[in-house]
PDB file of N, CA and C in Angstrom:
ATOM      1  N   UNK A   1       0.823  -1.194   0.000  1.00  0.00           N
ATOM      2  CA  UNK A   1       0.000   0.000   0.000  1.00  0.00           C
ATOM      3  C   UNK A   1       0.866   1.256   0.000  1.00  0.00           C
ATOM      4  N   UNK A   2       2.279   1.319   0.401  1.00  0.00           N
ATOM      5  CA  UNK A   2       2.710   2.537   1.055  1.00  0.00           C
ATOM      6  C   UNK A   2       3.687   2.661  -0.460  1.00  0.00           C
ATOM      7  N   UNK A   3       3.813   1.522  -0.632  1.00  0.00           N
ATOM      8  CA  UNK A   3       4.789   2.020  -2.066  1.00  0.00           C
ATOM      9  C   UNK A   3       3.984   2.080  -3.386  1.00  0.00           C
ATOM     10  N   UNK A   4       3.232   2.239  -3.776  1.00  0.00           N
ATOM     11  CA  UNK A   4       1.714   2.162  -4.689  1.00  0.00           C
ATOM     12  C   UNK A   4       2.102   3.810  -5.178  1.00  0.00           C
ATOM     13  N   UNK A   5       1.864   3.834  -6.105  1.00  0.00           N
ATOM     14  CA  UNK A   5       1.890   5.508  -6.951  1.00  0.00           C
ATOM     15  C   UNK A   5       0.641   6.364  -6.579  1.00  0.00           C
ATOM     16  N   UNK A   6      -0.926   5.874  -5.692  1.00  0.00           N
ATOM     17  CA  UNK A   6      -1.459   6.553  -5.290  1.00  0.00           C
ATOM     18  C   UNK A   6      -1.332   7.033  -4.447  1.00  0.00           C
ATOM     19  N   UNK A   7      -0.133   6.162  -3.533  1.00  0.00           N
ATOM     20  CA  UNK A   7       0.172   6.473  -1.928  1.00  0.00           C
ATOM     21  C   UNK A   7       0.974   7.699  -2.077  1.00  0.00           C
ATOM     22  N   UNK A   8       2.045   7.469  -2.773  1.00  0.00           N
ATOM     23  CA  UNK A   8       3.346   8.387  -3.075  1.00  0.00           C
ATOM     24  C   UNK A   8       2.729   9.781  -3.890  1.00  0.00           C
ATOM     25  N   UNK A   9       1.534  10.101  -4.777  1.00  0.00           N
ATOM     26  CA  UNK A   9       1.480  11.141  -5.310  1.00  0.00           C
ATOM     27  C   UNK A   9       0.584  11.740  -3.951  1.00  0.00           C
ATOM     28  N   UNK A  10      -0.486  11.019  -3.394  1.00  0.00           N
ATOM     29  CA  UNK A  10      -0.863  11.449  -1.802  1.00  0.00           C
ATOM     30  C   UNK A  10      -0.345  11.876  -1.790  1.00  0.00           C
ATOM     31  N   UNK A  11       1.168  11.560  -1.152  1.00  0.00           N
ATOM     32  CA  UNK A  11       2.009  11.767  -0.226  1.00  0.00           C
ATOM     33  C   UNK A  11       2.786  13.052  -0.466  1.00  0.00           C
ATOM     34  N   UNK A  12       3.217  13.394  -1.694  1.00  0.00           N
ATOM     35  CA  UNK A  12       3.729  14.157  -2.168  1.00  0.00           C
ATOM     36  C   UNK A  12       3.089  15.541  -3.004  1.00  0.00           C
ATOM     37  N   UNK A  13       2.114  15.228  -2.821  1.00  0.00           N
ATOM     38  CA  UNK A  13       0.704  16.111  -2.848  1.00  0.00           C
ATOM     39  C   UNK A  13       0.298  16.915  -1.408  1.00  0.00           C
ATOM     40  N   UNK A  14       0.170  16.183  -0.556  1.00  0.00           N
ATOM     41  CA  UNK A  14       0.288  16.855   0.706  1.00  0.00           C
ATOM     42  C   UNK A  14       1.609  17.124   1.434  1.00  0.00           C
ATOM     43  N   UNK A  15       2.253  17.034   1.107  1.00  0.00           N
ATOM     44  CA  UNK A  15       3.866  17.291   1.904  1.00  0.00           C
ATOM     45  C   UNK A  15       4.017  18.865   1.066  1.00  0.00           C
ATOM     46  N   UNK A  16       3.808  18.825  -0.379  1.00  0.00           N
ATOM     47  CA  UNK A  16       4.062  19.950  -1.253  1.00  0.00           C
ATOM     48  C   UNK A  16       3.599  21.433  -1.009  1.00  0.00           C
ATOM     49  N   UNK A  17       2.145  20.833  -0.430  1.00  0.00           N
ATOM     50  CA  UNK A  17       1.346  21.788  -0.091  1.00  0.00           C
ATOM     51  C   UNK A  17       1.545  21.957   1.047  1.00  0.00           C
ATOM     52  N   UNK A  18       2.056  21.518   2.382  1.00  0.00           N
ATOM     53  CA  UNK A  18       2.303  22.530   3.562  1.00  0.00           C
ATOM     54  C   UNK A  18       3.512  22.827   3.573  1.00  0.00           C
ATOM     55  N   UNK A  19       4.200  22.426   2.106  1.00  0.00           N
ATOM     56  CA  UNK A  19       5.546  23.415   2.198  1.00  0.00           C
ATOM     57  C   UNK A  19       5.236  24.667   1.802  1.00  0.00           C
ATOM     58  N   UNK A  20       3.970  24.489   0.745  1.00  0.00           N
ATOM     59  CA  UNK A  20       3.625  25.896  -0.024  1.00  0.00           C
ATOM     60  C   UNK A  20       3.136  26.779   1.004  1.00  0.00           C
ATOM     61  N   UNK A  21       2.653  26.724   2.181  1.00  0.00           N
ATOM     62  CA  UNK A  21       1.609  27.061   3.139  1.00  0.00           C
ATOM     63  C   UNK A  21       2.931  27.831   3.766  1.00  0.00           C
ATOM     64  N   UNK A  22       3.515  26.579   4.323  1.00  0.00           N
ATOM     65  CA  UNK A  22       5.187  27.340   4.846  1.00  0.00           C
ATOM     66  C   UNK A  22       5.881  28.744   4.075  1.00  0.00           C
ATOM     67  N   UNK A  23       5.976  28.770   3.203  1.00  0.00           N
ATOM     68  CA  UNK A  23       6.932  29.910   2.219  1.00  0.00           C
ATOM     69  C   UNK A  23       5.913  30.679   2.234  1.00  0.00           C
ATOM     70  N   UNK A  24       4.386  30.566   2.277  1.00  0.00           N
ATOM     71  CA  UNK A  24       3.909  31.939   2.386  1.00  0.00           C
ATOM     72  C   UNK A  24       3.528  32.788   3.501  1.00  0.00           C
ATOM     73  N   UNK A  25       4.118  32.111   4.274  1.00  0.00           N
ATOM     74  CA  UNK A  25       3.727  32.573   5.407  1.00  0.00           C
ATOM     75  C   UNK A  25       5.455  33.273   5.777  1.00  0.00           C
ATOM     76  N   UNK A  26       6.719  32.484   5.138  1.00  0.00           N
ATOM     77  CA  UNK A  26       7.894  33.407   5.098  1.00  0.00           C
ATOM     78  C   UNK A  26       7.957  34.228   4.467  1.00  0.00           C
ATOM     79  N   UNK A  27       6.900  34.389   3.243  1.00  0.00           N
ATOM     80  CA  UNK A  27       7.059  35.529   1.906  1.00  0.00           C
ATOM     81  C   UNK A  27       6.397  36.690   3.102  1.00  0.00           C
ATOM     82  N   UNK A  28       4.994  36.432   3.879  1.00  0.00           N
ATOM     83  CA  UNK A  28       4.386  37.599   4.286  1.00  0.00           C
ATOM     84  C   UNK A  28       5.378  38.018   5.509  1.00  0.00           C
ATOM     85  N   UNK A  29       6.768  37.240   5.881  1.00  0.00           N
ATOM     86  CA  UNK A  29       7.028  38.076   7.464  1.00  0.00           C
ATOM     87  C   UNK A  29       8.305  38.676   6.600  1.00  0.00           C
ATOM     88  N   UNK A  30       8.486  38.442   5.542  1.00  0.00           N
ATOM     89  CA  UNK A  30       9.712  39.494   5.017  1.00  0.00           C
ATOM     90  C   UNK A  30       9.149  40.318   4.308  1.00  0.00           C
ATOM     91  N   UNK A  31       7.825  40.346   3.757  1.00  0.00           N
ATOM     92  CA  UNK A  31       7.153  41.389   3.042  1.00  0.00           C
ATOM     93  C   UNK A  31       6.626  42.147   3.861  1.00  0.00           C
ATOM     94  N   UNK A  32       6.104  41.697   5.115  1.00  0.00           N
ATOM     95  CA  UNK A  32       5.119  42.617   6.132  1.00  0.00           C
ATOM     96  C   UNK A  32       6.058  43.290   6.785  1.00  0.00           C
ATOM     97  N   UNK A  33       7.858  43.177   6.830  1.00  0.00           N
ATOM     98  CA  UNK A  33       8.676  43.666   7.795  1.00  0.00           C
ATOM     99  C   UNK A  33       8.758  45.124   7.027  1.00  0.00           C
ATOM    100  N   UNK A  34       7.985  45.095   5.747  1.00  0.00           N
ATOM    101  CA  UNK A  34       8.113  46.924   5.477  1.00  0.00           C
ATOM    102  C   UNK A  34       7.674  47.904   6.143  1.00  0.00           C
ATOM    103  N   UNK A  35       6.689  47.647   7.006  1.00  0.00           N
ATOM    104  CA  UNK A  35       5.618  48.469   7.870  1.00  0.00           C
ATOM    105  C   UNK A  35       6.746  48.544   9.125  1.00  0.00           C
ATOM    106  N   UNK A  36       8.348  47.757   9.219  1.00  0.00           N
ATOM    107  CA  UNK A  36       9.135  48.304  10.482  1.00  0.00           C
ATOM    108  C   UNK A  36       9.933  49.219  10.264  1.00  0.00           C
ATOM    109  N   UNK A  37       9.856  49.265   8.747  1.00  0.00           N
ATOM    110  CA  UNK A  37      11.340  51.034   8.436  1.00  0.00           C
ATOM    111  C   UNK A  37      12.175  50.139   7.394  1.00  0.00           C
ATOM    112  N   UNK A  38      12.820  50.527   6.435  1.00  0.00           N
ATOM    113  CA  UNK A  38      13.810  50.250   5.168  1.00  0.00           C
ATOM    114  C   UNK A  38      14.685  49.433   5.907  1.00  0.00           C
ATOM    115  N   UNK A  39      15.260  49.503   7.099  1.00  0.00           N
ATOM    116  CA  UNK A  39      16.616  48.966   8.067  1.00  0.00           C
ATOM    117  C   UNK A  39      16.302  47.459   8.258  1.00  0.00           C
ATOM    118  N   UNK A  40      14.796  46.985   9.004  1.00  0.00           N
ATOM    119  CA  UNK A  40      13.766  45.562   8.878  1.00  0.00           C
ATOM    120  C   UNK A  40      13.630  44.695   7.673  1.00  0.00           C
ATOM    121  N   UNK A  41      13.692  45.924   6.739  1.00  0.00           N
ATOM    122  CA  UNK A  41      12.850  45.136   5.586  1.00  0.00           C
ATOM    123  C   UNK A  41      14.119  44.253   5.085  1.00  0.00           C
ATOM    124  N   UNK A  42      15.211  45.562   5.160  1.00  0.00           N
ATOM    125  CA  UNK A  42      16.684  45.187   4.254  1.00  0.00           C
ATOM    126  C   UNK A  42      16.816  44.326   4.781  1.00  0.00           C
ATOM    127  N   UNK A  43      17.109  44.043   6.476  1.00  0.00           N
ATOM    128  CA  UNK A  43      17.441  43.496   7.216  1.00  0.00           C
ATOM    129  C   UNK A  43      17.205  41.445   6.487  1.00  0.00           C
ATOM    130  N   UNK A  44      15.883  41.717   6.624  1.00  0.00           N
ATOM    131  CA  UNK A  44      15.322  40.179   6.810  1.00  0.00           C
ATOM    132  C   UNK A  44      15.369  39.962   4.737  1.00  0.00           C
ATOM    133  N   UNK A  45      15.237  41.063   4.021  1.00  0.00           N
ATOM    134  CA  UNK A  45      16.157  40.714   2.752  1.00  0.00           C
ATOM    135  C   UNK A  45      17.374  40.138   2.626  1.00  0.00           C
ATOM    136  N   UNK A  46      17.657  40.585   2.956  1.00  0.00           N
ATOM    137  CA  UNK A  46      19.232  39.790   3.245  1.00  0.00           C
ATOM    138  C   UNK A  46      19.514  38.903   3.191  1.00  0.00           C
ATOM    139  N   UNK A  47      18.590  38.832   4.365  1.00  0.00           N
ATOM    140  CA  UNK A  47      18.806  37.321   5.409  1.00  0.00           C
ATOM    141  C   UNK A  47      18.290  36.286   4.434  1.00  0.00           C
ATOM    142  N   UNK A  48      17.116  36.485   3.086  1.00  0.00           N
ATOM    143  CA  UNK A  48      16.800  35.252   2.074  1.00  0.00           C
ATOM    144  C   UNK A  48      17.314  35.646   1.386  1.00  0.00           C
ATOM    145  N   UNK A  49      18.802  36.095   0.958  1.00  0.00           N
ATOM    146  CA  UNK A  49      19.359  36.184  -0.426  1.00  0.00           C
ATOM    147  C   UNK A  49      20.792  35.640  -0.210  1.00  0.00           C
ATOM    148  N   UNK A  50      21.129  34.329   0.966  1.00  0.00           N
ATOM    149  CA  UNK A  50      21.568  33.508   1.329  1.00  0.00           C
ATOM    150  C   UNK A  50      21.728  32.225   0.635  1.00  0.00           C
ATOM    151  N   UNK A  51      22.634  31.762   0.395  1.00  0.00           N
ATOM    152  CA  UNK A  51      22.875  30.295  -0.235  1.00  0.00           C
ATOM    153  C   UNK A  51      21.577  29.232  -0.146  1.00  0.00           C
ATOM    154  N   UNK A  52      21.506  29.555   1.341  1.00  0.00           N
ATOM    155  CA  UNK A  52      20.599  28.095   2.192  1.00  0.00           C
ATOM    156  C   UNK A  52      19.124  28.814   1.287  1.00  0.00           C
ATOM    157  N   UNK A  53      19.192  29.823   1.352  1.00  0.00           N
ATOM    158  CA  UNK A  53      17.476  30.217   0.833  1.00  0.00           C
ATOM    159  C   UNK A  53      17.816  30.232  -0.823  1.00  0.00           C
ATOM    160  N   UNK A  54      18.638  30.421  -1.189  1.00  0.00           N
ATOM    161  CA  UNK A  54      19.106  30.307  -2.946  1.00  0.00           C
ATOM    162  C   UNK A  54      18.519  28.512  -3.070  1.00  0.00           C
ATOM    163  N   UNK A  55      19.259  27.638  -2.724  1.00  0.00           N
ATOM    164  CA  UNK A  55      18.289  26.222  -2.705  1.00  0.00           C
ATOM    165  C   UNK A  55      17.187  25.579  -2.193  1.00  0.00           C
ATOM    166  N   UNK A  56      16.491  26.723  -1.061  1.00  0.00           N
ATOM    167  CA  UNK A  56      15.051  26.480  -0.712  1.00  0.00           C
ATOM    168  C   UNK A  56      14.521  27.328  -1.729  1.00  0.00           C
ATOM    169  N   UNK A  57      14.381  28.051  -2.743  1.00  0.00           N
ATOM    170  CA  UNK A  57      13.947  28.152  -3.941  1.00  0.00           C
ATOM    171  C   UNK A  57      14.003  27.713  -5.117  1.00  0.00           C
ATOM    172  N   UNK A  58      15.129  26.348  -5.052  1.00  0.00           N
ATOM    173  CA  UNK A  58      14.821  25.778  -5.923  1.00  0.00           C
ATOM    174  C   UNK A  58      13.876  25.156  -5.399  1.00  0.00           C
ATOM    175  N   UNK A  59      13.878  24.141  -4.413  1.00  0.00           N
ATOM    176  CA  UNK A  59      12.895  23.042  -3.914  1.00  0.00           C
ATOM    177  C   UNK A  59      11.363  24.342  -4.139  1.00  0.00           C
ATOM    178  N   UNK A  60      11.327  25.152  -3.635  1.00  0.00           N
ATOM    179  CA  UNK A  60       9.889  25.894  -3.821  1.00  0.00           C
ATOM    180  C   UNK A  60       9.375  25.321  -5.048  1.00  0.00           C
ATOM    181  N   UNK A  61      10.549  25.602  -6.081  1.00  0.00           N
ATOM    182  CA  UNK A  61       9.754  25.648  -7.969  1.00  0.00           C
ATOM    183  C   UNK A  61       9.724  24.407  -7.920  1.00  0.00           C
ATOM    184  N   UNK A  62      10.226  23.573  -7.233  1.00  0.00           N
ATOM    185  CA  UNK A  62      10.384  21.921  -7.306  1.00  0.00           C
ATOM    186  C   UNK A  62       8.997  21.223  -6.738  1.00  0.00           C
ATOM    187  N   UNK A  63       8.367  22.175  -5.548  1.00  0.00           N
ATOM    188  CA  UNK A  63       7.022  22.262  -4.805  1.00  0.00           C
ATOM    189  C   UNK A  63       5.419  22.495  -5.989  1.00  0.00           C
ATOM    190  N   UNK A  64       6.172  23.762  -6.134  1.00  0.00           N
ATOM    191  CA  UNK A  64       4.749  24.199  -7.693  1.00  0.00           C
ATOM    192  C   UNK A  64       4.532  23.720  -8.605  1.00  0.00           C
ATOM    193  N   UNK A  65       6.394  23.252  -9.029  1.00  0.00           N
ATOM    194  CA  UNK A  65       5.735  22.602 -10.555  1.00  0.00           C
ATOM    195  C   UNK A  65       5.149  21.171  -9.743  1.00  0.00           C
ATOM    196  N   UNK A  66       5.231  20.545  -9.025  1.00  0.00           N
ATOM    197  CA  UNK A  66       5.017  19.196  -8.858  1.00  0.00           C
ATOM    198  C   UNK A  66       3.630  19.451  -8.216  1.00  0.00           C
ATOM    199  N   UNK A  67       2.725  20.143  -7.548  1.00  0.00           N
ATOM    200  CA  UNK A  67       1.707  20.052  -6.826  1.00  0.00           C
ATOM    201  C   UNK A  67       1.006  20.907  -8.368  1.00  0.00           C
ATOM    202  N   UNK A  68       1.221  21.532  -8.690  1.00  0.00           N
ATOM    203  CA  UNK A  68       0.587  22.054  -9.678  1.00  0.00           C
ATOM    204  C   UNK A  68       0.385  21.078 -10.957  1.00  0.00           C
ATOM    205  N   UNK A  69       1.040  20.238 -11.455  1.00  0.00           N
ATOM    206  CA  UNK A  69       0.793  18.874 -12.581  1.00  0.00           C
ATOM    207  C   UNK A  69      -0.126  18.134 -11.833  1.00  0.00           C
ATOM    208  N   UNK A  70       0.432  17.740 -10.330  1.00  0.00           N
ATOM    209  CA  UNK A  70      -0.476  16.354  -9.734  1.00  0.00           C
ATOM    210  C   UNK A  70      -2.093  16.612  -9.581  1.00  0.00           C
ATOM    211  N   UNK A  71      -2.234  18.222  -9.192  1.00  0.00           N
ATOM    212  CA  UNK A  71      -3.685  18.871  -9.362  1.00  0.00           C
ATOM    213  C   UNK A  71      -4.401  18.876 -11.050  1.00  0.00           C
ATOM    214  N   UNK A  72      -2.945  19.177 -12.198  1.00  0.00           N
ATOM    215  CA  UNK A  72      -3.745  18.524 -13.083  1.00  0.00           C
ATOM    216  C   UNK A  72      -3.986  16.964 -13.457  1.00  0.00           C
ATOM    217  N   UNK A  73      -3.346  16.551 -13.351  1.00  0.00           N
ATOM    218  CA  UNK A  73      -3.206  15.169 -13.419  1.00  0.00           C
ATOM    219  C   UNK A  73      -4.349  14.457 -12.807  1.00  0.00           C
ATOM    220  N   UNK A  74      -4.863  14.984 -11.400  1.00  0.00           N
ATOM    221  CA  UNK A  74      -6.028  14.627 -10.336  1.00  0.00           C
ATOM    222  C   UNK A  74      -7.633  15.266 -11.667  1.00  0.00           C
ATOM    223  N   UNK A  75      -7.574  16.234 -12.432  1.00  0.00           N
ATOM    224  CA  UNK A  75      -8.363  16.612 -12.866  1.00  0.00           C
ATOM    225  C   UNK A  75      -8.703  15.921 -13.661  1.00  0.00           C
ATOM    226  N   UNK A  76      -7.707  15.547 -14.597  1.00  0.00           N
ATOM    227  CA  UNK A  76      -7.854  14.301 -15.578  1.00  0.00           C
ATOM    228  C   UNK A  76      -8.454  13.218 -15.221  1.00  0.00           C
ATOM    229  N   UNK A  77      -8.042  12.494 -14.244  1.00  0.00           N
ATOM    230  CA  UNK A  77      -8.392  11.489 -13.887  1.00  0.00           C
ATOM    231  C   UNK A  77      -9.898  11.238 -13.578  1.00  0.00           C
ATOM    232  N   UNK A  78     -10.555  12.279 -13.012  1.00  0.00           N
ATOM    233  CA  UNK A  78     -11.942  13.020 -12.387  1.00  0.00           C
ATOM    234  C   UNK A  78     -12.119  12.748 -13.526  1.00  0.00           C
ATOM    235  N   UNK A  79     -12.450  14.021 -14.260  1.00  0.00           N
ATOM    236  CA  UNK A  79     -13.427  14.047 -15.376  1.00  0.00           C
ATOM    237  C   UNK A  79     -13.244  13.358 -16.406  1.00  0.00           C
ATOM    238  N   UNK A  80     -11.990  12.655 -16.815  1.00  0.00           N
ATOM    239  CA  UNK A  80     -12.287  11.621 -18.272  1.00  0.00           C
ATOM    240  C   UNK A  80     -12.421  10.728 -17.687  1.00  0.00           C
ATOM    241  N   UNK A  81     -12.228  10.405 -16.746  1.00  0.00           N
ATOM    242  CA  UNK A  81     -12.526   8.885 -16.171  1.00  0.00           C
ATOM    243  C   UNK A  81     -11.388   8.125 -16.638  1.00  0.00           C
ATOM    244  N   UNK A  82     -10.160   8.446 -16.670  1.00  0.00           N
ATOM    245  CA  UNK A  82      -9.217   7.197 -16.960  1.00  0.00           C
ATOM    246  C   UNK A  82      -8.311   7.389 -16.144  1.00  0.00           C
ATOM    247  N   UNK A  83      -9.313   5.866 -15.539  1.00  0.00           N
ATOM    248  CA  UNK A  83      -8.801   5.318 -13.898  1.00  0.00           C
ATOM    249  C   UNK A  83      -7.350   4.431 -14.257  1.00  0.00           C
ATOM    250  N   UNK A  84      -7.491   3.737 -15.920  1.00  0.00           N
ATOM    251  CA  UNK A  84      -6.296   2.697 -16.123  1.00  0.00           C
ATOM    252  C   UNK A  84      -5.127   3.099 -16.130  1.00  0.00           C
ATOM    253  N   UNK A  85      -5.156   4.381 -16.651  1.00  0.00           N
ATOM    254  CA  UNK A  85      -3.671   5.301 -16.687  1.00  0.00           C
ATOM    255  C   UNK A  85      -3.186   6.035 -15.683  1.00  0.00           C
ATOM    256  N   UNK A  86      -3.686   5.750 -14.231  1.00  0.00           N
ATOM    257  CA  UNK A  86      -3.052   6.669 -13.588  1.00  0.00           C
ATOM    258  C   UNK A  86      -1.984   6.482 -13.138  1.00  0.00           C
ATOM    259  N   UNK A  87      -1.305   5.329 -12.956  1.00  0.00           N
ATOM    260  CA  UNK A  87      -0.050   5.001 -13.027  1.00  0.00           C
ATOM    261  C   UNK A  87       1.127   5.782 -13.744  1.00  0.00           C
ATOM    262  N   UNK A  88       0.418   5.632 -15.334  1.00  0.00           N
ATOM    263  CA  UNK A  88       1.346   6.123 -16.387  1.00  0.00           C
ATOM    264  C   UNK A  88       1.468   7.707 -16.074  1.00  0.00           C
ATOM    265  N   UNK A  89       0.126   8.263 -16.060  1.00  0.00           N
ATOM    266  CA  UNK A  89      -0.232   9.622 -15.563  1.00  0.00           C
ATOM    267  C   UNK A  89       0.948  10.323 -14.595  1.00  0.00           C
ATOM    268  N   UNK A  90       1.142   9.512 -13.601  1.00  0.00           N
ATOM    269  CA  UNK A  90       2.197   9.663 -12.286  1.00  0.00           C
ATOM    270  C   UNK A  90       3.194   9.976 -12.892  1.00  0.00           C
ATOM    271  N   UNK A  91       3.188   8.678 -13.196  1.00  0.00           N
ATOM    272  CA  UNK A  91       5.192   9.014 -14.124  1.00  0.00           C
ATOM    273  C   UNK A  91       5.505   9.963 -14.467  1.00  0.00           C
ATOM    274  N   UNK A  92       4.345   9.957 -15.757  1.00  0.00           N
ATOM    275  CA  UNK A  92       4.603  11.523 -16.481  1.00  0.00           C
ATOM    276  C   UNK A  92       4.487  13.257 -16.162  1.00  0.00           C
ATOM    277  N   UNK A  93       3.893  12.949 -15.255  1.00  0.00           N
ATOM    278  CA  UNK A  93       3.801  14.435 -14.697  1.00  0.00           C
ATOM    279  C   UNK A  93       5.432  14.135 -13.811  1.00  0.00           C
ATOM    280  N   UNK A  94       5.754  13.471 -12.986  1.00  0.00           N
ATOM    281  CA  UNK A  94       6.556  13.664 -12.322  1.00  0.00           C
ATOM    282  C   UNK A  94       8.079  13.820 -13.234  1.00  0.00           C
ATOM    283  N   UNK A  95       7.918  13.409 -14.296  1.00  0.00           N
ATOM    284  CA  UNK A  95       8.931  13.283 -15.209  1.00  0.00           C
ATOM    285  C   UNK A  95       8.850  14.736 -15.700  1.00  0.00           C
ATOM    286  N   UNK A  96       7.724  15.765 -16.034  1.00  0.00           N
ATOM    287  CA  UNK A  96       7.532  16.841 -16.331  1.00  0.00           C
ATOM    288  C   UNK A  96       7.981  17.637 -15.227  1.00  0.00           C
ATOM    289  N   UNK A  97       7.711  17.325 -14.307  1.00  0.00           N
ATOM    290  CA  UNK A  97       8.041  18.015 -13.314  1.00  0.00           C
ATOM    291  C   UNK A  97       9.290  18.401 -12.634  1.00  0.00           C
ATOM    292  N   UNK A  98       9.952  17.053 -13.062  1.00  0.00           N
ATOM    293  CA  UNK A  98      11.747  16.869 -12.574  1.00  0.00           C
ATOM    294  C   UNK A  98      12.334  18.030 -13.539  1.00  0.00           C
ATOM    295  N   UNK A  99      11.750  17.559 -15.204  1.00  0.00           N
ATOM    296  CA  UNK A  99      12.315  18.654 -15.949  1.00  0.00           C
ATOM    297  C   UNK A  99      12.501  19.762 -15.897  1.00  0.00           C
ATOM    298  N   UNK A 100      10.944  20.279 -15.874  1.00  0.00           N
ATOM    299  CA  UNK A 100      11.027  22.001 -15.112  1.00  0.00           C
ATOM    300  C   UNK A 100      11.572  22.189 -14.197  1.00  0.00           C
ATOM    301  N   UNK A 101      11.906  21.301 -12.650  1.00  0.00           N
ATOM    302  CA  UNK A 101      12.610  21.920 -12.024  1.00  0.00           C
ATOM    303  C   UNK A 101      14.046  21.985 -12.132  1.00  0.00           C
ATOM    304  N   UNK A 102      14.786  20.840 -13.021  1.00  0.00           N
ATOM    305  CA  UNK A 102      16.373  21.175 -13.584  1.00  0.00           C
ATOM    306  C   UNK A 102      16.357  22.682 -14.100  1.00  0.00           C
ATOM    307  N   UNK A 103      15.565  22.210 -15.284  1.00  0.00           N
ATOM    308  CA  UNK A 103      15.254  23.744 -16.284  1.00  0.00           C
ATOM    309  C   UNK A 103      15.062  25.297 -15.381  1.00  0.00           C
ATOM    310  N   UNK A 104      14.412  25.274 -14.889  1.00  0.00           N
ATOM    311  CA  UNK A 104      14.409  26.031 -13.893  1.00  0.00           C
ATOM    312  C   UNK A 104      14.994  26.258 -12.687  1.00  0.00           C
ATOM    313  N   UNK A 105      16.066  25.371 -12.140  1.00  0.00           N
ATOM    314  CA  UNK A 105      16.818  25.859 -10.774  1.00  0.00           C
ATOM    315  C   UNK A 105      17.592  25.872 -11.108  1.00  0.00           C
ATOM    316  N   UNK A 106      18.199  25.363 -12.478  1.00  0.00           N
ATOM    317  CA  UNK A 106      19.661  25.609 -12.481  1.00  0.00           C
ATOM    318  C   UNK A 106      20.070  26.871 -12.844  1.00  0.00           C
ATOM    319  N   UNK A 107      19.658  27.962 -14.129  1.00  0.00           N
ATOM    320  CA  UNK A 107      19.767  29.744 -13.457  1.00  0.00           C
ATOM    321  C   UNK A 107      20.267  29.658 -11.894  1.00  0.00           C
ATOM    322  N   UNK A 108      19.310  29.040 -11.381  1.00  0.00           N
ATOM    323  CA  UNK A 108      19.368  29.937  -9.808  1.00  0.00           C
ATOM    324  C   UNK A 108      20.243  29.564  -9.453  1.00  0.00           C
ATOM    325  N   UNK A 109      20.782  28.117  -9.168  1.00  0.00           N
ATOM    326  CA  UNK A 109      22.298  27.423  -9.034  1.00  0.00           C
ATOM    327  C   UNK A 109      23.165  28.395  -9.583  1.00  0.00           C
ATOM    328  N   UNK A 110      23.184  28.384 -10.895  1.00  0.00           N
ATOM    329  CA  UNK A 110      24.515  29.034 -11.461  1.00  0.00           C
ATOM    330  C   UNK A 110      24.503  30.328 -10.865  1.00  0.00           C
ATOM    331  N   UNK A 111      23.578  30.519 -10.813  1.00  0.00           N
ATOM    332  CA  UNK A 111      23.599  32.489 -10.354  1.00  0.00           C
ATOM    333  C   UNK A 111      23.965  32.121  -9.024  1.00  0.00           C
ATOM    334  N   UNK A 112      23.989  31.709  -8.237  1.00  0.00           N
ATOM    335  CA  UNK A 112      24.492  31.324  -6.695  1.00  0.00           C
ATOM    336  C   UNK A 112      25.716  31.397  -6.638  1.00  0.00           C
ATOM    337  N   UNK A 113      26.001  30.507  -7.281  1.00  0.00           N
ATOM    338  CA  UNK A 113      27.532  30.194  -7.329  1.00  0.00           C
ATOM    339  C   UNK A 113      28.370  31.063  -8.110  1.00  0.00           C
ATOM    340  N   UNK A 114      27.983  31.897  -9.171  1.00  0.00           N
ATOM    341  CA  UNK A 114      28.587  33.395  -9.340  1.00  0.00           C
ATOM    342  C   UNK A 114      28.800  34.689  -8.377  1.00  0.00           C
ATOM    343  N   UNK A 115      27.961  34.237  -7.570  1.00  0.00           N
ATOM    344  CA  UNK A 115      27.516  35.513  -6.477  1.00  0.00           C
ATOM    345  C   UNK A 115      27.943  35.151  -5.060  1.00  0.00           C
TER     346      UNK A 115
END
């Protein structure tokens, strides 16, 4: 049951999403620190333009693109009714998903490691 591709997109469906829940709730305490003066805001800027937060933005885009396919992928499945492919379905979004996030974190990698 626990190793099954319905368990694991579950699984990774809800893990994705209270990471997403997490980062917005860090986006609003470095965005809301404007209301303490330019010195706060810079301050806690800073503080995410750090290595460690340079690769918790990749994993973020690694979060969206992957909860964002599996929500389509979940739609598909709903309304055409093809229950036989969801296996294949899995794969492929997650295979879409790996892509975009190479495609997309590596900029941010390289730009890291220039900076």
């Amino acid at each position: 049951m626990y190793k099954s591709t319905g368990f694991i997109s579950f699984f990774l469906r809800r893990f994705t999403g209270v990471m997403l829940v997490l980062y917005l709730f860090t986006h609003m305490w470095v965005i809301g620190s404007v209301n303490l003066g330019p010195e706060a805001f810079n301050a806690r800027l800073n503080l995410v333009q750090t290595p460690f937060f340079k690769l918790a933005e990749i994993a973020l885009l690694a979060a969206v693109v992957y909860h964002a396919f599996d929500g389509i992928r979940l739609l598909i499945v709903h309304y055409f009714n093809v229950t036989d492919q969801r296996k294949s379905l899995f794969y492929a979004i997650f295979a879409i998903s790996a892509i975009l996030t190479i495609a997309g974190g590596l900029p941010i990698l390289l730009f890291m490691l220039e900076g």
